[in-house]
C-alpha atoms as a PDB file:
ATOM      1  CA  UNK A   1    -122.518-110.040-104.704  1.00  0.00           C
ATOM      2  CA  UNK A   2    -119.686-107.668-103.370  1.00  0.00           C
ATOM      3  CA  UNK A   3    -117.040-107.452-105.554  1.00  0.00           C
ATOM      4  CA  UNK A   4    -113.504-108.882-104.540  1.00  0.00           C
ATOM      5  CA  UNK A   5    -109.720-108.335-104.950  1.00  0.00           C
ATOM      6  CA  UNK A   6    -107.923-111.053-106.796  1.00  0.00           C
ATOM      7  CA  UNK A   7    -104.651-112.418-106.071  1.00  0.00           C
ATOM      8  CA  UNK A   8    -103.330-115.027-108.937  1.00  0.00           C
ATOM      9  CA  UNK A   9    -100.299-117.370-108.011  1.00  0.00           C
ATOM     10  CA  UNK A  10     -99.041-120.168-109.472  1.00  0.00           C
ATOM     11  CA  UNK A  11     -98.743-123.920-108.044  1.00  0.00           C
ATOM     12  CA  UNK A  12     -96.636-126.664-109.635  1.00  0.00           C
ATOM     13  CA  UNK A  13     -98.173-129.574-111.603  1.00  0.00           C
ATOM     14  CA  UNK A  14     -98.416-133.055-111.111  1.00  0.00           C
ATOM     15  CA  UNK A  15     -97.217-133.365-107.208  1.00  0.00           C
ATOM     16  CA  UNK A  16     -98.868-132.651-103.742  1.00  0.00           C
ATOM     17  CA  UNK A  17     -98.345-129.123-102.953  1.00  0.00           C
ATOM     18  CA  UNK A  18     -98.655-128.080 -99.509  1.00  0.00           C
ATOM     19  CA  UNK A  19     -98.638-123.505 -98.222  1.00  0.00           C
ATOM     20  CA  UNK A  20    -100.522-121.369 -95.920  1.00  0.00           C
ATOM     21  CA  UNK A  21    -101.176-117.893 -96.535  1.00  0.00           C
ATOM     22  CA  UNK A  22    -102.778-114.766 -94.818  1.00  0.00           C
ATOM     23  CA  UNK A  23    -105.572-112.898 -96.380  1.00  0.00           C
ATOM     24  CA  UNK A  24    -108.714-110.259 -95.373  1.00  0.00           C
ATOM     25  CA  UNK A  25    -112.354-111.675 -95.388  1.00  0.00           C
ATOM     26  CA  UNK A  26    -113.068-109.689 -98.224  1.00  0.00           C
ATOM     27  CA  UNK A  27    -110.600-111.076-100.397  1.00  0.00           C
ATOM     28  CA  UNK A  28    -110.216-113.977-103.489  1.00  0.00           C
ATOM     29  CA  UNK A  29    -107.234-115.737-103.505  1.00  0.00           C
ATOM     30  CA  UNK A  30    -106.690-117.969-106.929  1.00  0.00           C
ATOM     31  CA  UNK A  31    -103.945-120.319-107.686  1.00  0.00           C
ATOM     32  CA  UNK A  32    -103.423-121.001-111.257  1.00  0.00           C
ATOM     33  CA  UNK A  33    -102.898-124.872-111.928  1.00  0.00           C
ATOM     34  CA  UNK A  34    -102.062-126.590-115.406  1.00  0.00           C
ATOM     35  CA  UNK A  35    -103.075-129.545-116.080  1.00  0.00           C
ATOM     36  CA  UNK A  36    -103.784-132.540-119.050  1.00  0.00           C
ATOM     37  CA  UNK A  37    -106.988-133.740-119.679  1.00  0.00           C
ATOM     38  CA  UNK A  38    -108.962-136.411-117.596  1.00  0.00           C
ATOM     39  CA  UNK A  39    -106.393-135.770-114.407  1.00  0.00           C
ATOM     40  CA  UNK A  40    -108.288-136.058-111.125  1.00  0.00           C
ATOM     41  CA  UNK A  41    -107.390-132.733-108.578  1.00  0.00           C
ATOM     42  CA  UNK A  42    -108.089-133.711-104.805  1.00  0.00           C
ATOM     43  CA  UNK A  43    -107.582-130.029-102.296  1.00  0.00           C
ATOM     44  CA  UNK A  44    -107.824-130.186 -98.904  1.00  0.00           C
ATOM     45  CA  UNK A  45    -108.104-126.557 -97.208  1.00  0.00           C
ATOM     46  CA  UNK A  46    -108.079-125.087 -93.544  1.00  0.00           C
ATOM     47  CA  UNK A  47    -108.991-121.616 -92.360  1.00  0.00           C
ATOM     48  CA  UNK A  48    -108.523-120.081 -89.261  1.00  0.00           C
ATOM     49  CA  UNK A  49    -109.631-116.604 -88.073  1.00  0.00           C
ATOM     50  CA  UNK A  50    -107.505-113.891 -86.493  1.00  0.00           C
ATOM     51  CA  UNK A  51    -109.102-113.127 -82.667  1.00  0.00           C
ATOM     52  CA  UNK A  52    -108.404-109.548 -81.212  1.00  0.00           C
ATOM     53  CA  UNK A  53    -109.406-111.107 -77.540  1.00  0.00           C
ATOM     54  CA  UNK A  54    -107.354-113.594 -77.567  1.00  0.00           C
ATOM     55  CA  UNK A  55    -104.480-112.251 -79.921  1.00  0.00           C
ATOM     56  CA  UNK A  56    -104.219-115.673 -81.971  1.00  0.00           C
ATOM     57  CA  UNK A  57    -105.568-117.635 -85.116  1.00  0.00           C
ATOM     58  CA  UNK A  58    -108.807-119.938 -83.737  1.00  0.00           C
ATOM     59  CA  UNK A  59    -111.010-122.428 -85.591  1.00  0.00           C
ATOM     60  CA  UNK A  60    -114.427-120.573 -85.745  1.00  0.00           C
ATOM     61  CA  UNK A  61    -117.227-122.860 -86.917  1.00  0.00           C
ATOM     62  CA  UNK A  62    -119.071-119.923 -88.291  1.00  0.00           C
ATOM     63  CA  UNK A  63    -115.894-119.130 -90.942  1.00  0.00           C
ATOM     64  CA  UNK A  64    -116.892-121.415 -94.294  1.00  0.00           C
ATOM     65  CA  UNK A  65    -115.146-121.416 -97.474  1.00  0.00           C
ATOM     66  CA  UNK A  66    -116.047-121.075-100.952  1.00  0.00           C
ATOM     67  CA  UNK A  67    -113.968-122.973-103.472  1.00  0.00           C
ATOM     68  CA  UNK A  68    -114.483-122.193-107.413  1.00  0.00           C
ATOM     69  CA  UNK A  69    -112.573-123.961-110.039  1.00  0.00           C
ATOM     70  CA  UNK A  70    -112.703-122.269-113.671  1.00  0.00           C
ATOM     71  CA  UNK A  71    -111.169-123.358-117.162  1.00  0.00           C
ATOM     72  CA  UNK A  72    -109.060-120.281-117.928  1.00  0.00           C
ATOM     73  CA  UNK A  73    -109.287-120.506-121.465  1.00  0.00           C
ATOM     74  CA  UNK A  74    -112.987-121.095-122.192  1.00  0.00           C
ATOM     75  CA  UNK A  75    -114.267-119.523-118.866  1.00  0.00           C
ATOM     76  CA  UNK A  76    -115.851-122.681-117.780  1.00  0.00           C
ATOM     77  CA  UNK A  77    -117.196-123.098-114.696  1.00  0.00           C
ATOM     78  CA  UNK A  78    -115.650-126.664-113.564  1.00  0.00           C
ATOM     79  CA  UNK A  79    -117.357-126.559-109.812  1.00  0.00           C
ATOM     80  CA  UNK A  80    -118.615-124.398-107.089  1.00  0.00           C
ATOM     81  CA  UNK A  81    -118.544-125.715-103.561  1.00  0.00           C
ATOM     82  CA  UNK A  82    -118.883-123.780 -99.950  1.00  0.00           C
ATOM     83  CA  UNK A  83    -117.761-125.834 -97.231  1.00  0.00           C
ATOM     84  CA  UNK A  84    -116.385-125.397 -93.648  1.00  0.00           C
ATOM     85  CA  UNK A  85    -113.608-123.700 -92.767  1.00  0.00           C
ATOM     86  CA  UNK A  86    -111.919-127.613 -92.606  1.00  0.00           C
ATOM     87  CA  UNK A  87    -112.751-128.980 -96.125  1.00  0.00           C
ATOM     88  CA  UNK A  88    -111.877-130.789 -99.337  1.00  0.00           C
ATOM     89  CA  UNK A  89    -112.760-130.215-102.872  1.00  0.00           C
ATOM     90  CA  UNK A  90    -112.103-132.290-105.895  1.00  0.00           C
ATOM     91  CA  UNK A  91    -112.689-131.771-109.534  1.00  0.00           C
ATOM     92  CA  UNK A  92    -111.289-133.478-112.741  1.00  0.00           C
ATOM     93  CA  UNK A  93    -110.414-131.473-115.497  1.00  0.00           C
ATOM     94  CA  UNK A  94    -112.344-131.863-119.134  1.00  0.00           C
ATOM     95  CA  UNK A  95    -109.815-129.817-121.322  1.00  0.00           C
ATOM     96  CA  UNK A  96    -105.907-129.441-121.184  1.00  0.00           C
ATOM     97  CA  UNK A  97    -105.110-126.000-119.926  1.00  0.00           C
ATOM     98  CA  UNK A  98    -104.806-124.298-117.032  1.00  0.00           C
ATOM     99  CA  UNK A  99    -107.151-123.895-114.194  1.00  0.00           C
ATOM    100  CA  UNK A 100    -107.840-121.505-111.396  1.00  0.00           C
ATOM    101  CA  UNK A 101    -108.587-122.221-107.991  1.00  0.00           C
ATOM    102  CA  UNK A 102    -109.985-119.536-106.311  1.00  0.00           C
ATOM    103  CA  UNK A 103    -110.753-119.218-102.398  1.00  0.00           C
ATOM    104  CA  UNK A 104    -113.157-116.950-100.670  1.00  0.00           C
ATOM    105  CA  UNK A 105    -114.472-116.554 -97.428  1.00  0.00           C
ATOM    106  CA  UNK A 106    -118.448-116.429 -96.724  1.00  0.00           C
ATOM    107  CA  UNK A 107    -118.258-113.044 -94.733  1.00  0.00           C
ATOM    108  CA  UNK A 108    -119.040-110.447 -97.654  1.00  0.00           C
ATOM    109  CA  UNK A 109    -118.561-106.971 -96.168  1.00  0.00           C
ATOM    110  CA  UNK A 110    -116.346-104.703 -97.170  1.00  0.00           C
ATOM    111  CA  UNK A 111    -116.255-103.539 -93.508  1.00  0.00           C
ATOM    112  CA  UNK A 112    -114.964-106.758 -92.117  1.00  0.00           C
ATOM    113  CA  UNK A 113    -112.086-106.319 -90.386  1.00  0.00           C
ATOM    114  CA  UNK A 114    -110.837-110.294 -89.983  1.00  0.00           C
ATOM    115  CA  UNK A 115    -107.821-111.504 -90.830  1.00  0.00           C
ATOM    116  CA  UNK A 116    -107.906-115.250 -92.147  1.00  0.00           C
ATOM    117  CA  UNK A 117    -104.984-117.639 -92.261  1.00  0.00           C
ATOM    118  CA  UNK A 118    -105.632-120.661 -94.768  1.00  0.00           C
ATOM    119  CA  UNK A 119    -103.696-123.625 -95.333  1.00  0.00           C
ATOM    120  CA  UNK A 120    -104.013-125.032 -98.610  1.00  0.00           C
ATOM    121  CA  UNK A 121    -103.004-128.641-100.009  1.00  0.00           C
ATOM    122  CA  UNK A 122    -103.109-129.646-103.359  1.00  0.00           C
ATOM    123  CA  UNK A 123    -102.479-133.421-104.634  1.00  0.00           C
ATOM    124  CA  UNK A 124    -102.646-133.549-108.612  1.00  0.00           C
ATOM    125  CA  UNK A 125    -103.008-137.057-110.348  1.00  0.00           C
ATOM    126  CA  UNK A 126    -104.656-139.420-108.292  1.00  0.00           C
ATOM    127  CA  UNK A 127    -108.068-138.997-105.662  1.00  0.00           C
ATOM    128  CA  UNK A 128    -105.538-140.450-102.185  1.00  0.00           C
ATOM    129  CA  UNK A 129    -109.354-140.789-101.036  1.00  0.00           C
ATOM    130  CA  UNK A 130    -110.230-143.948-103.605  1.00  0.00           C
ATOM    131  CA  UNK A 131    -106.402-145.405-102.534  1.00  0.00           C
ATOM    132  CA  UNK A 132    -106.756-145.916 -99.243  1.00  0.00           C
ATOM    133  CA  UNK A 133    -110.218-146.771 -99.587  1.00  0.00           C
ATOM    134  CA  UNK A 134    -109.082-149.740-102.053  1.00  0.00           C
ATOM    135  CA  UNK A 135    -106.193-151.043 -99.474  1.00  0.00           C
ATOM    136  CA  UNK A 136    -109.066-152.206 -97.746  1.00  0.00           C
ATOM    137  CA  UNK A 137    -109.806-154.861-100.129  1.00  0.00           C
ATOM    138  CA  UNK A 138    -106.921-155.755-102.143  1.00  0.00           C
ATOM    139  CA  UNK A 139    -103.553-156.777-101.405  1.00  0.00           C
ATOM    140  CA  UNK A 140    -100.545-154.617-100.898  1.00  0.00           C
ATOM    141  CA  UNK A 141     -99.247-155.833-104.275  1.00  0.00           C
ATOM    142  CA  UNK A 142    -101.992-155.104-106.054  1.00  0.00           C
ATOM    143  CA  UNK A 143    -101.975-152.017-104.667  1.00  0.00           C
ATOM    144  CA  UNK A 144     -98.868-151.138-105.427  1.00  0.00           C
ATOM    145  CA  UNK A 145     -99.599-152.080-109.115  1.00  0.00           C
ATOM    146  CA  UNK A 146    -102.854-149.650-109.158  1.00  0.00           C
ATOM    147  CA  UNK A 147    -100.414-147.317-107.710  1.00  0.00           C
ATOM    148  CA  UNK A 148     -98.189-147.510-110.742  1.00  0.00           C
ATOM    149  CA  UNK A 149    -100.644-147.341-113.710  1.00  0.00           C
ATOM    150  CA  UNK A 150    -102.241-144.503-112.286  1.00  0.00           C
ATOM    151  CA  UNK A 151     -98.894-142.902-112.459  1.00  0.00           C
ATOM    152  CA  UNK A 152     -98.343-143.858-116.042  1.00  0.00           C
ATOM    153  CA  UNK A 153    -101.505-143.232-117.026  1.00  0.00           C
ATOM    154  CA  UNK A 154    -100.663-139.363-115.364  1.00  0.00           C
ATOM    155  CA  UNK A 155     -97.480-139.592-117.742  1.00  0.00           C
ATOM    156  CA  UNK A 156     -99.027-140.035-121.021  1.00  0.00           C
ATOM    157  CA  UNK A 157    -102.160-138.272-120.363  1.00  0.00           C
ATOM    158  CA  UNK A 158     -99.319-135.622-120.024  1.00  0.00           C
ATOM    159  CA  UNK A 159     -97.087-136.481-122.539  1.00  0.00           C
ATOM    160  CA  UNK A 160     -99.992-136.787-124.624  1.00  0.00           C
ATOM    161  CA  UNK A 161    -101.055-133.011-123.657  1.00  0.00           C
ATOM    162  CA  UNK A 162     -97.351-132.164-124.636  1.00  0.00           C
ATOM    163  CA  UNK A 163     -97.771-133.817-128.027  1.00  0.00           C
ATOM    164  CA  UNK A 164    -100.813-131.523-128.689  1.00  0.00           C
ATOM    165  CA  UNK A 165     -99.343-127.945-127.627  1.00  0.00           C
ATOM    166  CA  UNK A 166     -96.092-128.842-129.912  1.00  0.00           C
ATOM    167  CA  UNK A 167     -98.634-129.603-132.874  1.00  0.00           C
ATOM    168  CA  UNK A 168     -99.602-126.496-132.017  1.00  0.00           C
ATOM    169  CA  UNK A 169     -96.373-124.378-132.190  1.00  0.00           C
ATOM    170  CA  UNK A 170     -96.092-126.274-135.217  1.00  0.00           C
ATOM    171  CA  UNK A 171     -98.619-125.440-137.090  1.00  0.00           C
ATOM    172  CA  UNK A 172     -98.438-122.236-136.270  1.00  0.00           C
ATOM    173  CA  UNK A 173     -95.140-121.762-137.290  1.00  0.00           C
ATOM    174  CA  UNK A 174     -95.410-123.169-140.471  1.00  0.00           C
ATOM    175  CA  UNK A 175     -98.505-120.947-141.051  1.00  0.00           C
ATOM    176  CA  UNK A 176     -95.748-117.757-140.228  1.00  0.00           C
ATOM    177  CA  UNK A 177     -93.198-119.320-142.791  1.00  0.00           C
ATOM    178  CA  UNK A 178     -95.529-119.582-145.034  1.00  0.00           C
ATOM    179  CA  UNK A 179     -97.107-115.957-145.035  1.00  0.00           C
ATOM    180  CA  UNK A 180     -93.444-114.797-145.187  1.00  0.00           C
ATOM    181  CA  UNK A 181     -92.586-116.613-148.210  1.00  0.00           C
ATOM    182  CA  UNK A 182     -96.099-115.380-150.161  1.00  0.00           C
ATOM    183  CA  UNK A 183     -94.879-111.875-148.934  1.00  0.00           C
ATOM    184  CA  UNK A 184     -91.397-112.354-150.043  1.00  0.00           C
ATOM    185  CA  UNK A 185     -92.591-113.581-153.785  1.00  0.00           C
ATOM    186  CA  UNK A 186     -95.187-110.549-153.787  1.00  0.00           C
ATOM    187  CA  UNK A 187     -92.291-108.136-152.660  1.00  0.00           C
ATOM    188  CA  UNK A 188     -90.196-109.811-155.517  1.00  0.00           C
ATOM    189  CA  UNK A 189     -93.149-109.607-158.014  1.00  0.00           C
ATOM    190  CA  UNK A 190     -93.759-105.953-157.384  1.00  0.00           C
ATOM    191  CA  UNK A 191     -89.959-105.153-158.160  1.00  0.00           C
ATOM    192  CA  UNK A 192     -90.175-106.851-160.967  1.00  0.00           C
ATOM    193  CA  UNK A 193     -92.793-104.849-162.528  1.00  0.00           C
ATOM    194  CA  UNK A 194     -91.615-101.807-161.493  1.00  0.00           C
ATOM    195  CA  UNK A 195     -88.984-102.596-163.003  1.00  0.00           C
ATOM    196  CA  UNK A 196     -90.407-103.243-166.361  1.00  0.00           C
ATOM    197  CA  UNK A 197     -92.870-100.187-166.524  1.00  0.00           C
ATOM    198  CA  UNK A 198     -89.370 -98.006-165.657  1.00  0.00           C
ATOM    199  CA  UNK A 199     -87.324 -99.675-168.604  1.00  0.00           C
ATOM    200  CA  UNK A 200     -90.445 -99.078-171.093  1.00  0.00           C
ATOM    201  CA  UNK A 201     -91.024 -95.744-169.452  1.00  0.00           C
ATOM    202  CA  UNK A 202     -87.310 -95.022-170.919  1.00  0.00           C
ATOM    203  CA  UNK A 203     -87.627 -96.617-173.789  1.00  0.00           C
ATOM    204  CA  UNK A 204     -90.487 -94.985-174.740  1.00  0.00           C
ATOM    205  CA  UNK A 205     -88.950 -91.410-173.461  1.00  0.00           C
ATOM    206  CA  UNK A 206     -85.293 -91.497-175.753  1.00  0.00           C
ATOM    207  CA  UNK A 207     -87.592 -92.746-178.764  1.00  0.00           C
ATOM    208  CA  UNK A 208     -89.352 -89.640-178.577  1.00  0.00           C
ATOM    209  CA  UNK A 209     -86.095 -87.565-177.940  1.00  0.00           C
ATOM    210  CA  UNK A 210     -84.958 -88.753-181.107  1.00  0.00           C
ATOM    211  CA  UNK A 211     -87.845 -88.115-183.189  1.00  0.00           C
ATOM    212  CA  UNK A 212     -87.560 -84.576-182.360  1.00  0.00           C
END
């Protein structure tokens, strides 16, 4: 597999977030996303390649796109998907963190020459695919209500996820204020002795002195 350059950026959580870009065949793009645990991430991606003839982007049906989605902090390989160059991906994440989404292209030479243009739209929270399949058959009401727990179950999944990373902090800083305080007591302890050994050091020393 030929090895390609990386470009990491950074997309907002919880929202749909909607950007194009330009990039070489050759290249990775990856988009780092952070998100709770359990929340469903629904992409929807479009490519188009750069044509000398005709001096525009065009749709080529032989242009496909690879999509990998990776936990960032244990390396874990959520999915790997090549579709189309018109395609959607979706994934839900198994551990709070953040995520990268990385785009390729399936041309692989380092000699390639194309110029891609790839629009890229991420909705984190909800799959809009199972909504609108679901207004089918229940009222707009009800709808409306799914609509709404899904959003607070996104809020304390991510409250929730909040909770954990300031138990976190916490602990840790108590651990810190704790290794200062031994430190400080050890520092204190060491004076202290020193201390003593010099006083009986000079105690010792002027007894002699006047024994002579």
């Amino acid at each position: 597999m030929v090895s390609r350059p990386l470009l990491w950026l950074s997309l907002f959580a919880f929202g749909a977030n909607g950007l194009h870009f330009y990039m070489d065949a050759n290249e990775k793009r990856c988009f780092i996303e952070e998100l709770p645990t359990d929340t469903v991430v629904e992409g929807h991606y479009r490519g188009l390649e750069w044509n000398e003839k005709d001096q525009k982007y065009i749709e080529n049906p032989e242009l496909g796109i690879l999509v990998d989605i990776d936990e960032m902090d244990t390396g874990h390989q959520v999915t790997k998907t090549k579709g189309p160059f018109d395609g959607r991906f979706t994934f839900t994440s198994h551990v709070a963190g953040d995520h990268a989404i990385c785009l390729s292209t399936n041309y692989t030479s380092w000699f390639s020459g194309t110029h891609i243009r790839l629009y890229l739209d991420i909705l984190v929270g909800h799959t809009r695919a199972d909504s609108e399949h679901d207004r089918s058959h229940v009222s707009d009401v009800a709808n409306a209500v799914r609509d709404l727990n899904q959003k607070l179950d996104d809020i304390r999944r991510e409250q929730q996820y909040q909770r954990e990373r300031e138990a976190d902090y916490r602990d840790l800083s108590e651990a810190t204020n704790s290794r200062a305080v031994w430190y400080s007591i050890m520092q204190i302890v060491v004076l202290l002795g020193t201390c003593v050994w010099q006083m009986n050091h000079l105690k010792h020393f002027f007894e002699d002195r006047k024994l002579r």
